[in-house]
Protein backbone atom coordinates (compact mmCIF):
# COMPACT_ATOMS: atom_id res chain seq x y z
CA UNK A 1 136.02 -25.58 -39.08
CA UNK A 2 138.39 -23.80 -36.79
CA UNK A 3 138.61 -27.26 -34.66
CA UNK A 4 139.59 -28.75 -38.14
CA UNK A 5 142.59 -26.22 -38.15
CA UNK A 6 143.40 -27.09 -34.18
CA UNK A 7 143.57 -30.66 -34.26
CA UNK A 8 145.37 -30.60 -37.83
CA UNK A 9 148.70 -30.14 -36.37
CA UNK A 10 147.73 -33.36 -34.32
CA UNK A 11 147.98 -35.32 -37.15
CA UNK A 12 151.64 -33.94 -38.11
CA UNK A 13 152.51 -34.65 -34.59
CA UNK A 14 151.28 -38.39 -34.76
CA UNK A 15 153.42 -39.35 -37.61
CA UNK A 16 156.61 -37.83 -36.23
CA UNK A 17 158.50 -37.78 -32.99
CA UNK A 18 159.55 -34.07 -31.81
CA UNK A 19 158.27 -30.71 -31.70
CA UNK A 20 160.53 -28.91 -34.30
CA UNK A 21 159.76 -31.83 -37.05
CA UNK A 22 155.92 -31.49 -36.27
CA UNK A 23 156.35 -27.86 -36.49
CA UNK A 24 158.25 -28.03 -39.82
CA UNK A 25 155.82 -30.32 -41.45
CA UNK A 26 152.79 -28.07 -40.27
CA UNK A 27 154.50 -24.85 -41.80
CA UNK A 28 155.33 -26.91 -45.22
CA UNK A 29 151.37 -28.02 -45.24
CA UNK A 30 150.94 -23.99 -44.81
CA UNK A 31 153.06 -22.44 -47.43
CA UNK A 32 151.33 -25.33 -49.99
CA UNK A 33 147.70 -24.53 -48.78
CA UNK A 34 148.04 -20.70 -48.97
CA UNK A 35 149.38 -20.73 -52.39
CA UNK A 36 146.81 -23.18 -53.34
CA UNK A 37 143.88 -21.13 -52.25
CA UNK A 38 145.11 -17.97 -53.15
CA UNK A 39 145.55 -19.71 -56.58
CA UNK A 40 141.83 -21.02 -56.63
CA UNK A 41 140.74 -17.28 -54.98
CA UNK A 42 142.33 -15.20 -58.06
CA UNK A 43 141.08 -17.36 -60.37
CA UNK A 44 137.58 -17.07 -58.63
CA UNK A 45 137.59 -13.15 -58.34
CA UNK A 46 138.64 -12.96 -62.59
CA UNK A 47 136.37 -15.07 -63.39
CA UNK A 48 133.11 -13.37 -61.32
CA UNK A 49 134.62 -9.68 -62.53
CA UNK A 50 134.26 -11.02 -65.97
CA UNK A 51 130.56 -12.70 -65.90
CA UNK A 52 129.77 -9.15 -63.53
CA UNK A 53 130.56 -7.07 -67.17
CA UNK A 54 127.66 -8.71 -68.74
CA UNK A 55 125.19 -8.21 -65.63
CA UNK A 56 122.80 -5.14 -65.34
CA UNK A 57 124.02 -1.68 -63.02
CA UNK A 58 122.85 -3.06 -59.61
CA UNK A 59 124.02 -7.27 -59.65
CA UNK A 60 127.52 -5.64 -61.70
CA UNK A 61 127.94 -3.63 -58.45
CA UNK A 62 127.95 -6.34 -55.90
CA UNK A 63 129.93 -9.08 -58.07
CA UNK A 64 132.22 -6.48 -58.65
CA UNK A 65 132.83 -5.88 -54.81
CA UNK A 66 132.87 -9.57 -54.14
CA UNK A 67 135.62 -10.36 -56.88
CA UNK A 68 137.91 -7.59 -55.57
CA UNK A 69 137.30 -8.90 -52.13
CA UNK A 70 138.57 -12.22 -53.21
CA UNK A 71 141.18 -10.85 -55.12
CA UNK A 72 142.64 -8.57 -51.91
CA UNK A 73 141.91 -11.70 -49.70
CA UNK A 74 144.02 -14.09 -51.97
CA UNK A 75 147.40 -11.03 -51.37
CA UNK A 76 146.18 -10.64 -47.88
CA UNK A 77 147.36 -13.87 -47.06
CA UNK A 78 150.63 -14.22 -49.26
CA UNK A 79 151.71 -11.02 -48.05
CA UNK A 80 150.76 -12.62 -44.52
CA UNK A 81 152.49 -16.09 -45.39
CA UNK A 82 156.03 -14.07 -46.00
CA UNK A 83 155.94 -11.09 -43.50
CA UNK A 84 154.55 -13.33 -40.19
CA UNK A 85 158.06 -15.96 -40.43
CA UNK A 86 160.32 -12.97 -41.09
CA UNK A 87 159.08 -10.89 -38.26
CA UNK A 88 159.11 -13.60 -35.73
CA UNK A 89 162.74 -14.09 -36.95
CA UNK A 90 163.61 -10.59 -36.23
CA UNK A 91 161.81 -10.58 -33.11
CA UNK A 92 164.06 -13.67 -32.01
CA UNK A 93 167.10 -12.49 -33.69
CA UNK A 94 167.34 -15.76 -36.51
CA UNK A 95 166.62 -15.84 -40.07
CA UNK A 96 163.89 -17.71 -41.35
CA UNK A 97 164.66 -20.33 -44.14
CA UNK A 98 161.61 -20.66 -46.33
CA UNK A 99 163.05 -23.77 -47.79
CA UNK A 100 163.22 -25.58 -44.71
CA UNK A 101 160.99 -24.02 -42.65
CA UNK A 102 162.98 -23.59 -39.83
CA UNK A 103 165.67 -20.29 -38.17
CA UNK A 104 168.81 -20.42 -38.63
């Protein structure tokens, strides 16, 4: 799986010529994955906190833990998807343009 995630910007690279365009492409693929899987994620940890309510003391427990692991996963990596552009921007002294995905 993590060799899936290495070669993946590969692919972006393939289809277009330079660096900056591969990288651009890569981060738009990001910001639509993230949001898609914290999407299915929230959805997942609502749905296994509500089926937990109906479940004896012990199983209630564990599903209980697993759906608000989900559901702190899911803002993990949001929060994660805006803070890591913005401090590399500060770091190199640009802004980061989430439209774009580029500095400026």
């Amino acid at each position: 799986m993590r060799l899936l995630f290495l070669l993946l910007p590969l692919v972006f690279a393939t289809s277009t010529g330079d660096l900056q365009t591969t990288l651009q492409e890569f981060c738009k693929f990001l910001y639509g994955l993230v949001g898609d899987i914290a999407f299915i994620m929230i959805l997942l940890s609502s749905l296994i906190y509500s089926i937990a309510q109906t479940l004896p003391a012990d199983p209630r427990a564990r599903a209980t833990v697993y759906a608000q692991h989900l559901l702190v996963g899911a803002f993990v990596g949001i929060i994660l998807l805006i803070l890591i552009p913005s401090l590399v921007g500060i770091m190199i002294g640009k802004s980061f343009d989430p439209t774009n995905c580029n500095f400026v």
